[in-house]
Protein backbone atom coordinates (compact mmCIF):
# COMPACT_ATOMS: atom_id res chain seq x y z
CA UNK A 1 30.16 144.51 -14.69
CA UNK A 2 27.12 145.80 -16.25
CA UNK A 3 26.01 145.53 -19.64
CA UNK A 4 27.81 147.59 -22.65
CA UNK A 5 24.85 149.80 -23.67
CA UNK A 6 26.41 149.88 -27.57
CA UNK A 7 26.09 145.85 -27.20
CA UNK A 8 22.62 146.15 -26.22
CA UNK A 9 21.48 148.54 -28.70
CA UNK A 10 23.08 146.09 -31.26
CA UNK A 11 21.25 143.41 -30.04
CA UNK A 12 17.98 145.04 -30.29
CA UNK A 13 18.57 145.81 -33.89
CA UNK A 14 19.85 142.98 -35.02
CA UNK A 15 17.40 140.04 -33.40
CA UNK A 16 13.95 140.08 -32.46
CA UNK A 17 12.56 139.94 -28.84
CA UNK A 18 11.88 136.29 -29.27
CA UNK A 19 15.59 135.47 -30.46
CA UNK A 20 16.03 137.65 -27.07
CA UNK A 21 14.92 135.17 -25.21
CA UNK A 22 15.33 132.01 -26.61
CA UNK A 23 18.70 133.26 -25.82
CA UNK A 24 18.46 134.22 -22.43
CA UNK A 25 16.47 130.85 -21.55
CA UNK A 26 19.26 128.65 -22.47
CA UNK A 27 21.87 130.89 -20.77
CA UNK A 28 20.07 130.64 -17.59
CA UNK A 29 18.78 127.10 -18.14
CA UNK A 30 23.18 126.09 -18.45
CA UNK A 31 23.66 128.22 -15.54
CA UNK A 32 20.78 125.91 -13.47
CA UNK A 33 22.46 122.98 -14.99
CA UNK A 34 26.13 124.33 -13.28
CA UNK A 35 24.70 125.04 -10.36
CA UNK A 36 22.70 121.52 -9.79
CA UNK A 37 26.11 119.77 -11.13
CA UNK A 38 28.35 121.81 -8.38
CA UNK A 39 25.70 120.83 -5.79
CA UNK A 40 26.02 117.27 -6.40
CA UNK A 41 29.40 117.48 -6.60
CA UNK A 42 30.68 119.61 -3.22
CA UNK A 43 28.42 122.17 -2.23
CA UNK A 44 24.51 121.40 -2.01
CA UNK A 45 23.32 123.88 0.41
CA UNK A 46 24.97 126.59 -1.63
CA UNK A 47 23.95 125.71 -5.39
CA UNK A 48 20.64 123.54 -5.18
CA UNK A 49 18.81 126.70 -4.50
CA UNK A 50 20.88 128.79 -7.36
CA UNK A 51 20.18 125.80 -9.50
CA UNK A 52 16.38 125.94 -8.93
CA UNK A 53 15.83 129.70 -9.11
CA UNK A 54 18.04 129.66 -12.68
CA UNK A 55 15.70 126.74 -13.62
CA UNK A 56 12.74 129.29 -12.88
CA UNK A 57 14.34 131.82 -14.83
CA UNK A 58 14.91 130.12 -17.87
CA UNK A 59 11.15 128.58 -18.00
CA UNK A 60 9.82 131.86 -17.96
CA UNK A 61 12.14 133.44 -20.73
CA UNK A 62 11.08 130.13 -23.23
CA UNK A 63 7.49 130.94 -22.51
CA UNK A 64 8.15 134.28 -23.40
CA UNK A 65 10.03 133.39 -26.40
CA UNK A 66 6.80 132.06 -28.72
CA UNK A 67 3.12 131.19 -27.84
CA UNK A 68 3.46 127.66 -29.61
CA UNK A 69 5.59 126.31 -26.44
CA UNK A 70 8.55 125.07 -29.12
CA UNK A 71 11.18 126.90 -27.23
CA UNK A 72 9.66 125.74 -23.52
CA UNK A 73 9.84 122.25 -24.92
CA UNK A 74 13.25 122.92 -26.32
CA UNK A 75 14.63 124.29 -23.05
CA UNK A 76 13.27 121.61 -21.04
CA UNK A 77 14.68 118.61 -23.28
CA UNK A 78 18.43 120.04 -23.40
CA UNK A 79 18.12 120.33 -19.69
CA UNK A 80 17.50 117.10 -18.81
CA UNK A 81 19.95 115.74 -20.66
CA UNK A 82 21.71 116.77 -17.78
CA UNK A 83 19.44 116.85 -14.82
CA UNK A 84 17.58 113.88 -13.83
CA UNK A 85 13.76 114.61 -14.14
CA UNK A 86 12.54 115.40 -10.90
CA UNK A 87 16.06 116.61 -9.51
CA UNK A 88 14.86 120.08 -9.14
């Protein structure tokens, strides 16, 4: 379902590009932590890569999200609180 265009102009108000994505790094770093979890738990040929490429994804939003690396740093601690370093 795509995105509601009235929530998006809200959003672009209301928060600043860096809010933006600080949010969309964690959403796709838990969505790398899912996918790594499901892969060690039943399917690994299906979600390793998924969990890898959502990895990717949030990285590059938390370097987009301030110059000072906080967020990158940030991202990168609350995900390996749930994947082992070197996992992915």
């Amino acid at each position: 379902m795509p995105a509601s265009l009235h929530e998006a102009r809200a959003e672009l108000l209301h928060k600043t590009r860096a809010e933006i994505e600080e949010e969309t790094a964690f959403k796709w770093a838990a969505r790398a932590v899912a996918a790594y979890q499901l892969s060690a738990m039943q399917q690994p040929n299906r979600f390793l890569r998924d969990a890898e490429d959502y990895y990717h994804e949030a990285i590059e939003h938390a370097a987009l999200a301030d110059h000072s690396g906080g967020v990158l740093r940030r991202v990168r601690e609350w995900f390996h609180q749930y994947v082992p370093h070197g996992a992915l």
